[in-house]
Structures are given as C-alpha cells and as structure tokens.
C-alpha atoms as a PDB file:
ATOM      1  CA  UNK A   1      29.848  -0.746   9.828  1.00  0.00           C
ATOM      2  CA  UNK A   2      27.871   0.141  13.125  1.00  0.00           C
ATOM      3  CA  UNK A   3      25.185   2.223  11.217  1.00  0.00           C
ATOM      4  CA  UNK A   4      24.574   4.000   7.459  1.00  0.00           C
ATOM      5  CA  UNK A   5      22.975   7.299   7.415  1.00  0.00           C
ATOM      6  CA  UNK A   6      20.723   7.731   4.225  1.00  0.00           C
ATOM      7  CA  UNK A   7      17.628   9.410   2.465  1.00  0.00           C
ATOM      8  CA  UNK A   8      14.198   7.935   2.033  1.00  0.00           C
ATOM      9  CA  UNK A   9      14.884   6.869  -1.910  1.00  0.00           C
ATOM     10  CA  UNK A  10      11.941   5.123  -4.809  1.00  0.00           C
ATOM     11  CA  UNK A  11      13.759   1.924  -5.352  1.00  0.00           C
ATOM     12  CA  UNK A  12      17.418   3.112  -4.253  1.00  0.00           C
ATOM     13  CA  UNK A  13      20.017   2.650  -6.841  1.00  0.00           C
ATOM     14  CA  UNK A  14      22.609   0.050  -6.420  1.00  0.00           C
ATOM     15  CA  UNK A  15      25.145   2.048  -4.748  1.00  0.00           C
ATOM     16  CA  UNK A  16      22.769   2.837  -1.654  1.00  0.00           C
ATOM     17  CA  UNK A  17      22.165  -0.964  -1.074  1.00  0.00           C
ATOM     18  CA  UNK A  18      26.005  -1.276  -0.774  1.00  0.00           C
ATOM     19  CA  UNK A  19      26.552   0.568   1.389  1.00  0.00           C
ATOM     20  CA  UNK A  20      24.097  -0.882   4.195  1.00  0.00           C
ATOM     21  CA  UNK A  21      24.949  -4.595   3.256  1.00  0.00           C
ATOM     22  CA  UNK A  22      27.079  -4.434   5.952  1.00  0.00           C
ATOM     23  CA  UNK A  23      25.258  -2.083   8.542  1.00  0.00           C
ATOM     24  CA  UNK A  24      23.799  -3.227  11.603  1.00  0.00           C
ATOM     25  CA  UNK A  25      21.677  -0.960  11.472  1.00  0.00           C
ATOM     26  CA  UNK A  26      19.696   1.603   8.631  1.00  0.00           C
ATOM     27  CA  UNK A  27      19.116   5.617   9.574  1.00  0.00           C
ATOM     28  CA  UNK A  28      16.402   6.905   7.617  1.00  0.00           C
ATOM     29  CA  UNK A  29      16.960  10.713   7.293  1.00  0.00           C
ATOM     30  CA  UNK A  30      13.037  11.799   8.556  1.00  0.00           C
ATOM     31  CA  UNK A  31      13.428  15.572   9.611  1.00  0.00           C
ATOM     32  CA  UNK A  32      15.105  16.823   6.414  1.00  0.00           C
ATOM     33  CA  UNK A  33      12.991  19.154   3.331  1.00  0.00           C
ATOM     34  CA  UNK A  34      12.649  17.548  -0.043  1.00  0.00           C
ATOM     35  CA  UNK A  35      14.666  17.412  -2.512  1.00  0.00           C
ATOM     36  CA  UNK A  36      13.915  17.757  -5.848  1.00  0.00           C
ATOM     37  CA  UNK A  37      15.463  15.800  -8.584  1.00  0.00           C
ATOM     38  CA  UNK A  38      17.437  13.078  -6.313  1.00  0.00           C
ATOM     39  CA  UNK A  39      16.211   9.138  -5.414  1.00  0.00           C
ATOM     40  CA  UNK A  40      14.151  10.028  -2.964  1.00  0.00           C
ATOM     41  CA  UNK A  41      11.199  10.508  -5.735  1.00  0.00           C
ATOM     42  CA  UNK A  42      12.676   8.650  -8.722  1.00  0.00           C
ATOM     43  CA  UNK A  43      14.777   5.628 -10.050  1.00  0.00           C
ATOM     44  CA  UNK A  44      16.949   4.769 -12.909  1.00  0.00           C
ATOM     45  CA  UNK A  45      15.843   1.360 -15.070  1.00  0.00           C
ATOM     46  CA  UNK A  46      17.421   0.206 -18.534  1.00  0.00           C
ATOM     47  CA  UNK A  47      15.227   0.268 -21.011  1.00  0.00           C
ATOM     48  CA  UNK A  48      15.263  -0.819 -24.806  1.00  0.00           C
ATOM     49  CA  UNK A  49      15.608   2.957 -25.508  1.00  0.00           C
ATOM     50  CA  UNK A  50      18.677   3.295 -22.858  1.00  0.00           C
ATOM     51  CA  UNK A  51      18.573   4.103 -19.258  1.00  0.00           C
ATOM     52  CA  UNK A  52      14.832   5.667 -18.079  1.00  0.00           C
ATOM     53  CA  UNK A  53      13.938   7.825 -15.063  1.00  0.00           C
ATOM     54  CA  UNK A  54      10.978   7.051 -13.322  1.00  0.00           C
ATOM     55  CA  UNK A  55       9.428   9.433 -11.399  1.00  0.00           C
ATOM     56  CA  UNK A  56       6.727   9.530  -8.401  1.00  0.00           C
ATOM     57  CA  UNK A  57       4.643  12.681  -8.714  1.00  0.00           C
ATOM     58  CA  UNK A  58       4.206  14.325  -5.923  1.00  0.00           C
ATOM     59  CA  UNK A  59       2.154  16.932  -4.558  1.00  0.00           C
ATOM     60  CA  UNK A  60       4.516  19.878  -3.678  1.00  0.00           C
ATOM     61  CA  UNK A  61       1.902  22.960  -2.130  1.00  0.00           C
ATOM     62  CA  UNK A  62       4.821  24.420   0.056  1.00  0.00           C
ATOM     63  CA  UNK A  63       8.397  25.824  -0.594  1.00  0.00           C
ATOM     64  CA  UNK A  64       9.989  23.917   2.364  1.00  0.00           C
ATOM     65  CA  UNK A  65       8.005  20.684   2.796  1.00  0.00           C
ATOM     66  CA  UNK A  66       9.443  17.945   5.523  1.00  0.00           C
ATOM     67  CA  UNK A  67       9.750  13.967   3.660  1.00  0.00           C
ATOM     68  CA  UNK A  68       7.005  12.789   5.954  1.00  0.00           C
ATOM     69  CA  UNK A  69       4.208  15.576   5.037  1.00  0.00           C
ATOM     70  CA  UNK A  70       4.782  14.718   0.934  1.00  0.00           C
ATOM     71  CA  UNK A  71       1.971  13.216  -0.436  1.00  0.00           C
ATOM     72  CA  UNK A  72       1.822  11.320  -4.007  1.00  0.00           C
ATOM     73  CA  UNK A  73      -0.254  12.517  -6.452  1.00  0.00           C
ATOM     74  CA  UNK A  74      -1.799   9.928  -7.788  1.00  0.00           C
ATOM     75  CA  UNK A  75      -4.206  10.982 -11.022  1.00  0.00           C
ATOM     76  CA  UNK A  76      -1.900  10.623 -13.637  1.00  0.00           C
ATOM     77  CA  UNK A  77      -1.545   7.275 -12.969  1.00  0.00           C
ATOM     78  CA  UNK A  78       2.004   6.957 -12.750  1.00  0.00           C
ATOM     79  CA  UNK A  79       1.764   3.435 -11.157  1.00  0.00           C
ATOM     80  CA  UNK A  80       0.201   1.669 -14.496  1.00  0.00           C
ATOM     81  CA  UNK A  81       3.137   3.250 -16.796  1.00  0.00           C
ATOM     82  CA  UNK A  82       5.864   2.278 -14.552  1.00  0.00           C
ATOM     83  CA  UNK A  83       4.800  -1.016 -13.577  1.00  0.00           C
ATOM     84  CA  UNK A  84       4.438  -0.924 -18.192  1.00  0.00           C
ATOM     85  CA  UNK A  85       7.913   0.352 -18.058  1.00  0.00           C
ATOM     86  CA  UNK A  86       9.370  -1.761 -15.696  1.00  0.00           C
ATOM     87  CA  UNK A  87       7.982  -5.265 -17.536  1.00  0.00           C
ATOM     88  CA  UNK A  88       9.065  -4.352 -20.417  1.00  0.00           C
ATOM     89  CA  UNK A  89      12.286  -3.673 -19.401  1.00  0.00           C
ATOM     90  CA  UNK A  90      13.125  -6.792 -17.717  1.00  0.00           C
ATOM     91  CA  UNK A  91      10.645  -9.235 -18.756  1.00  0.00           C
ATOM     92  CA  UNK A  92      13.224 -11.393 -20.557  1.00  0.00           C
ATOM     93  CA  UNK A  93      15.902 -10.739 -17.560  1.00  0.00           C
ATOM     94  CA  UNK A  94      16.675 -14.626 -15.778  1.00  0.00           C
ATOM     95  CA  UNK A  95      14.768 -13.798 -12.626  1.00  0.00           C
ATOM     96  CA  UNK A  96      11.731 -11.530 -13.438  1.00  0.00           C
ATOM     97  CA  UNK A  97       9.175 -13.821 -13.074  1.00  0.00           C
ATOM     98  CA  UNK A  98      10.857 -14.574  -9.790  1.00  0.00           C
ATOM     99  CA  UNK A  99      10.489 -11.948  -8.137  1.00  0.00           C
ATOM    100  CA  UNK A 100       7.755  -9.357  -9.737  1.00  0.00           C
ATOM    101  CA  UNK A 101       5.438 -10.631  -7.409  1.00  0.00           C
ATOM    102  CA  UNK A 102       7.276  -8.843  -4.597  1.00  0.00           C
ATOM    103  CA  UNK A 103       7.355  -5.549  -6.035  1.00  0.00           C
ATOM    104  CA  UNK A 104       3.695  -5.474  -8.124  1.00  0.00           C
ATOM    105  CA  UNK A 105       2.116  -4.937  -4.989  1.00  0.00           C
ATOM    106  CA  UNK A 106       3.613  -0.992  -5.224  1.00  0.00           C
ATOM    107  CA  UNK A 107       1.683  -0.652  -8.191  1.00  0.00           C
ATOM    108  CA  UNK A 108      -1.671  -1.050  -7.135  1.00  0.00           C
ATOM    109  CA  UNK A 109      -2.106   0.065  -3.236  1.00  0.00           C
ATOM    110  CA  UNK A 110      -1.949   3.719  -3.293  1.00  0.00           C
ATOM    111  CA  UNK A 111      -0.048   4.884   0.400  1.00  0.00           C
ATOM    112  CA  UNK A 112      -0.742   8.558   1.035  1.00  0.00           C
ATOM    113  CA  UNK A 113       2.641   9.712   1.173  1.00  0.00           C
ATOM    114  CA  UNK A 114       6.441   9.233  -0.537  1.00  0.00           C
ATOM    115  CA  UNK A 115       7.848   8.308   2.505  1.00  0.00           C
ATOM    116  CA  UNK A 116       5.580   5.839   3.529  1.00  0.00           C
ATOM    117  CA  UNK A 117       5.608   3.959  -0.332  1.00  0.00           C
ATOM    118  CA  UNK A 118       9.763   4.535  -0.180  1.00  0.00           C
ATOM    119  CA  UNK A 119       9.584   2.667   3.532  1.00  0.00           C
ATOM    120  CA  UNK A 120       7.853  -0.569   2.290  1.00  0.00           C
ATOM    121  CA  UNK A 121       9.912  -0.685  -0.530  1.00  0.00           C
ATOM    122  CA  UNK A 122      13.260  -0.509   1.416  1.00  0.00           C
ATOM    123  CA  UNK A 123      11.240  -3.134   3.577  1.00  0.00           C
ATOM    124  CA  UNK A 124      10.779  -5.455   0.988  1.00  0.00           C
ATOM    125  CA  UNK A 125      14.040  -5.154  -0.880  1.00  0.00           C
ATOM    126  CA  UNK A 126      15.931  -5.942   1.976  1.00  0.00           C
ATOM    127  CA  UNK A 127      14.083  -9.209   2.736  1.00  0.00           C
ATOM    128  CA  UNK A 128      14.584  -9.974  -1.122  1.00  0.00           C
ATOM    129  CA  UNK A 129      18.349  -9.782  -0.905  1.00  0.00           C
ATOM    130  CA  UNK A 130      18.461 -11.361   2.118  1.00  0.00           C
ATOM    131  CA  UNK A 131      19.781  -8.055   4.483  1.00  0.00           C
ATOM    132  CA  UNK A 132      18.701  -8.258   8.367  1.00  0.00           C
ATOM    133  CA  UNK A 133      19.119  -4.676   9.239  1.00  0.00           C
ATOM    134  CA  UNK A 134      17.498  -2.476  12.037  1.00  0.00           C
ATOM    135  CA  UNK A 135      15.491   0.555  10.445  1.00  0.00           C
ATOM    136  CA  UNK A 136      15.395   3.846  12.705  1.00  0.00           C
ATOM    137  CA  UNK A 137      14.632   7.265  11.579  1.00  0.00           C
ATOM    138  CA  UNK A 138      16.284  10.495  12.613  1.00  0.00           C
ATOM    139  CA  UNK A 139      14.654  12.600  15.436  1.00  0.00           C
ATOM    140  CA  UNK A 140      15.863  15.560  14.309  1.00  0.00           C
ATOM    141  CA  UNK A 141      17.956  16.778  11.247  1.00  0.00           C
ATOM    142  CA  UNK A 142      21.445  15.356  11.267  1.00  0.00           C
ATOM    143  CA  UNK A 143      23.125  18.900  10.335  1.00  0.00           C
ATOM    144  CA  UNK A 144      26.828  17.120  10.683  1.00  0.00           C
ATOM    145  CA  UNK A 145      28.072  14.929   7.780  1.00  0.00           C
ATOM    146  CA  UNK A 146      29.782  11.587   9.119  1.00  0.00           C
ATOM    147  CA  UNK A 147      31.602   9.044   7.020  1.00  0.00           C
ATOM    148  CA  UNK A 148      28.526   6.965   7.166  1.00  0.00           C
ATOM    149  CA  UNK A 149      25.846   9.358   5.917  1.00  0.00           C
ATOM    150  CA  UNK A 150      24.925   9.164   2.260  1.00  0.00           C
ATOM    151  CA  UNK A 151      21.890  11.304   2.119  1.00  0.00           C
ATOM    152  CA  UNK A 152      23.400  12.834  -0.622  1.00  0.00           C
ATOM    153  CA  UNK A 153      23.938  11.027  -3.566  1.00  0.00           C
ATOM    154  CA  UNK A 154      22.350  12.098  -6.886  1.00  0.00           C
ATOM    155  CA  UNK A 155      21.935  11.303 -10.162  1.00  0.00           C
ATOM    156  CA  UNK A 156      23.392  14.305 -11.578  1.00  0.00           C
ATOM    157  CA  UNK A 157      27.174  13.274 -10.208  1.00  0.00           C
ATOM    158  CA  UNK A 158      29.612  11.180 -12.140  1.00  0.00           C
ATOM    159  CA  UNK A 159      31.896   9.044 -10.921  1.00  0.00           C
ATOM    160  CA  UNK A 160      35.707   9.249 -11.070  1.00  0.00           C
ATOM    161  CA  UNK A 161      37.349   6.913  -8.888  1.00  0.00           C
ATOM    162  CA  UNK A 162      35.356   3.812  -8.979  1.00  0.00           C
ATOM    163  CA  UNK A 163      33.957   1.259 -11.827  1.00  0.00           C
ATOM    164  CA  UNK A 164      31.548  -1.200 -10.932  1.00  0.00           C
ATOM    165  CA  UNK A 165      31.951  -4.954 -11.406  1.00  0.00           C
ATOM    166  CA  UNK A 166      30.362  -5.464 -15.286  1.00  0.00           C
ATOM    167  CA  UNK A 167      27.314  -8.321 -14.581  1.00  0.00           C
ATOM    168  CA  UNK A 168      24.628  -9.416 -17.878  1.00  0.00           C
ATOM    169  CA  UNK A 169      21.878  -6.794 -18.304  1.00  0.00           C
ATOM    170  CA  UNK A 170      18.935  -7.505 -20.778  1.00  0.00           C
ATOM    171  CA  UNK A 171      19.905  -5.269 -23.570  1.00  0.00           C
ATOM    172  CA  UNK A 172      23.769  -5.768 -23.417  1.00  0.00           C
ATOM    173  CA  UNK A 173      23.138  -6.212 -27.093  1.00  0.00           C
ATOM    174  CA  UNK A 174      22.250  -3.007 -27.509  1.00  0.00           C
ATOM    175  CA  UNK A 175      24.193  -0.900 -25.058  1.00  0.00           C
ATOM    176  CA  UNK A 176      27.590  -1.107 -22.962  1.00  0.00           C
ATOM    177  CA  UNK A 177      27.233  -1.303 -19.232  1.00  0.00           C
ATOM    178  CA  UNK A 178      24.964   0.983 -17.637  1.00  0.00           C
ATOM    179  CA  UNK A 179      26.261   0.795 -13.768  1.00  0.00           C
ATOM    180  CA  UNK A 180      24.250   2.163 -10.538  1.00  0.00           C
ATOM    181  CA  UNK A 181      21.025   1.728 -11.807  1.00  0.00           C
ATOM    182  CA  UNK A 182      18.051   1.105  -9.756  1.00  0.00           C
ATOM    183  CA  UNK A 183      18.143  -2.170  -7.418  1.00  0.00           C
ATOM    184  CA  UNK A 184      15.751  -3.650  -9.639  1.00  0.00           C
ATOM    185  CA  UNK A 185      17.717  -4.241 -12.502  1.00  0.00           C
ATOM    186  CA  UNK A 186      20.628  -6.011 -10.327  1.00  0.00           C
ATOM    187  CA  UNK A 187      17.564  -8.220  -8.668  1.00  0.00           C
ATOM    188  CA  UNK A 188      16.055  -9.076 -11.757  1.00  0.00           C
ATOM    189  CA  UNK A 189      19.153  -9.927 -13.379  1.00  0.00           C
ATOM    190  CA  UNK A 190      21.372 -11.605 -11.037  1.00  0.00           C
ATOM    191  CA  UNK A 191      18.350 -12.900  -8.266  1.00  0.00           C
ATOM    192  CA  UNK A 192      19.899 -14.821  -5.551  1.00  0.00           C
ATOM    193  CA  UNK A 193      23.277 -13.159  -6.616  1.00  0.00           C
ATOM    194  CA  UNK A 194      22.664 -10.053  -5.502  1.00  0.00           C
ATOM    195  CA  UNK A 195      23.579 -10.057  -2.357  1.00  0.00           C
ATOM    196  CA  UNK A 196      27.444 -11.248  -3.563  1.00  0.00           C
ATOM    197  CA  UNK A 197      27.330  -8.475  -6.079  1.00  0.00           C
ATOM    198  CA  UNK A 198      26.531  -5.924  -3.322  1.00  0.00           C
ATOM    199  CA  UNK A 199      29.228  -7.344  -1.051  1.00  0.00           C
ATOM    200  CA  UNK A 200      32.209  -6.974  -3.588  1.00  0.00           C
ATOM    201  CA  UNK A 201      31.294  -3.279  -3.926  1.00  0.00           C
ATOM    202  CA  UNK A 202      31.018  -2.932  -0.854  1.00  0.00           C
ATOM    203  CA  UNK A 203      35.030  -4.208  -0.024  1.00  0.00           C
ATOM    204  CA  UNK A 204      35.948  -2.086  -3.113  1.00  0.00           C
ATOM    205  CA  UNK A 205      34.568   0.659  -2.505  1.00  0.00           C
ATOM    206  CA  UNK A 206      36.232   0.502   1.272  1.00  0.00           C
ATOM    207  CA  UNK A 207      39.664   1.532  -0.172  1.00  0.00           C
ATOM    208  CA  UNK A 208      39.031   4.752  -1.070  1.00  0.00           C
ATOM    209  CA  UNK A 209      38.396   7.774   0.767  1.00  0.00           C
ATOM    210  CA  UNK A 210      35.882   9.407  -1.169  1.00  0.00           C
ATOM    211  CA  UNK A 211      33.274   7.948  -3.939  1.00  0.00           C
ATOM    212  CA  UNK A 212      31.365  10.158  -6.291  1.00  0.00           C
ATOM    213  CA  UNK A 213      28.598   8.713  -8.178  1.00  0.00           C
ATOM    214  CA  UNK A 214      27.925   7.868 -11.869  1.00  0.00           C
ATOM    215  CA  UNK A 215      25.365   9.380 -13.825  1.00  0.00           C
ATOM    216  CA  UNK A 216      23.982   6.262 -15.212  1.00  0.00           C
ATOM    217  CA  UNK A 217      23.174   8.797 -19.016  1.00  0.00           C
ATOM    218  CA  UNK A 218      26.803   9.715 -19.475  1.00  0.00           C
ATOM    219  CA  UNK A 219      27.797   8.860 -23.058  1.00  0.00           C
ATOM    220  CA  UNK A 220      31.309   9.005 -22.220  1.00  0.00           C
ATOM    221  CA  UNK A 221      31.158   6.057 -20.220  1.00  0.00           C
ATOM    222  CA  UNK A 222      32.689   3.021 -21.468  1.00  0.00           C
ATOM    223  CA  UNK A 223      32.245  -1.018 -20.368  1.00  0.00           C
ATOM    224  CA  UNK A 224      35.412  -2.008 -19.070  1.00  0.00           C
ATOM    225  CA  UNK A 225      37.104  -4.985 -20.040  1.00  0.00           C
ATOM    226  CA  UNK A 226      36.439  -8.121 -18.061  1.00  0.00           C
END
C-alpha cells in the first residue's frame, strides 16, 4: 500500500494502525470540519469496570470548525483523570512500565490545539511500534472516497465480517475479549509484539472487500475460540 488516507484520531484504535503498517506513506485529513463523537477527540481503554471512553474536551465556539482551528479546553483537567484512568487500567499489563514514559509526556504539556496533541501522538506511536512512514496532510478536502481512505471509522459501527486475533488483556478475568480498542492497550500488553499483531490484521483484513468496525461496548460480542 502506496498511501492510507485517515483522520487526525486521540490515540487511534487498533484498526487505524493496521491499516498504515504497511503504507509508505500517512495522509492526515487537515481541511475537513470536526466531527463529533468519532477518534479524532476520544479513545477506547479497558478498564476494571469494562471498556472506557476517554474524551479530549474541546472548545467548540463555531458550527463548522476546520481540525486545525480546534483548541482543547483544558480547565477541567482532563489530562490528570486520564493519565488516573489509563494507570489503572494497565498498570499490571507485561509492558506498562515499559513504555509509560513515552506517552506521560501528553499528560502534562498542554498544546493549544487537538490536532497538534493528535500529531505528536501519531508521532510517537509510530516510533514505538517500530513504523517508518512519511506523514503529509491534505491541501484541500479529499471529497472522493478511495479504497485507501479511512477517515471514517467510528465507534458507533459494529463489525460483521471480521474477528480480531484474541491476544491477553489485563482483566481477561473479568471480561471476554474486547477487540479494537485504543493502541494503548495492544502496546501495553503485547510491547515489542505489536507490530506482528498489526501485521496479521493487516493480511486478514486484505481478503475482504469491505470491513465495518466493532463497537468495542457491544454485549453481544463473544471471545472466539482459540
């Protein structure tokens, strides 16, 4: 795959990182109007209490506003309860204490805008899993949907033609499988694996012609058997 056509997204969900393991080269979707209730402003972690949006506030003054104009709103402090959230969540996980330090650093600087906090992110998940890709940004708004653009995905939309691989989550315990959640819970869990994991979705999800995406809160769905 040449390129991958995608949205600015708060710690992407696993999905989104599959499909540019492969890509030469990352388009960053700059010239489009937010979207509310999608990745580009929120993430999906397992918690002890099940799977748990977290959600950058932002501060929306305009009907129409373009990615690059939305600033965070920062006096709720948001960053303290889900940096809270995301410890607790996976500080027994194998490689937490691994790799935290890469990611507590988006805790405590305070970037002006969404895009510009989603951008390092990307950045620095990419060097994590080991993914040498080009980053460019759309001059204009790509109106025409390719087979390579995945600005779209939500997590609203289940799945119905694809399972992903089962791999050990924290609270397996407690829970079945929870699939597509944020990139953080595949890095803290499987570290140096990751980029394996990502790959094998990646050839899977090749053979079929369309992919719709799991809604990582439906009760209806069940672990498969290994």
């Amino acid at each position: 795959m040449d390129s991958v056509l995608l949205s600015t997204a708060y710690f992407p969900p696993i999905f989104y990182f599959s499909r540019l393991i492969h890509a030469s080269n990352i388009i960053i979707e700059k010239e489009e109007n937010f979207h509310k209730q999608t990745y580009r402003n929120r993430c999906i972690i397992l918690g002890a209490n099940g799977p748990l949006n977290l959600t950058v506030p932002i501060e929306h003054t305009e009907p129409k506003i373009k990615i690059p104009n939305l600033n965070i709103f920062y006096q709720n402090h948001w960053q303290l309860i889900h940096f809270r959230a995301i410890e607790s969540a996976y500080r027994n996980s194998p490689y937490y204490e691994y790799y935290i330090d890469d990611f507590k650093v988006f805790f405590q600087k305070k970037p002006t805008t969404l895009f510009d906090l989603n951008l390092d992110i990307l950045k620095t998940c990419l060097n994590v899993i080991g993914c040498k890709c080009l980053i460019e940004f759309t001059l204009d708004f790509v109106s025409e949907e390719t087979d390579t653009d995945f600005r779209f995905i939500s997590p609203k939309k289940e799945i119905t033609d694809f399972i992903f691989p089962v791999y050990h989550q924290v609270f397996d315990e407690k829970f079945s499988f929870v699939p597509n959640l944020s990139i953080l819970d595949l890095i803290f869990n499987l570290g140096p694996d990751t980029s394996n994991y990502l790959n094998s979705i990646h050839k899977k999800m090749d053979r079929f012609d369309s992919v719709h995406f799991i809604n990582p809160k439906n009760p209806n769905y069940k672990k498969p058997r290994n």
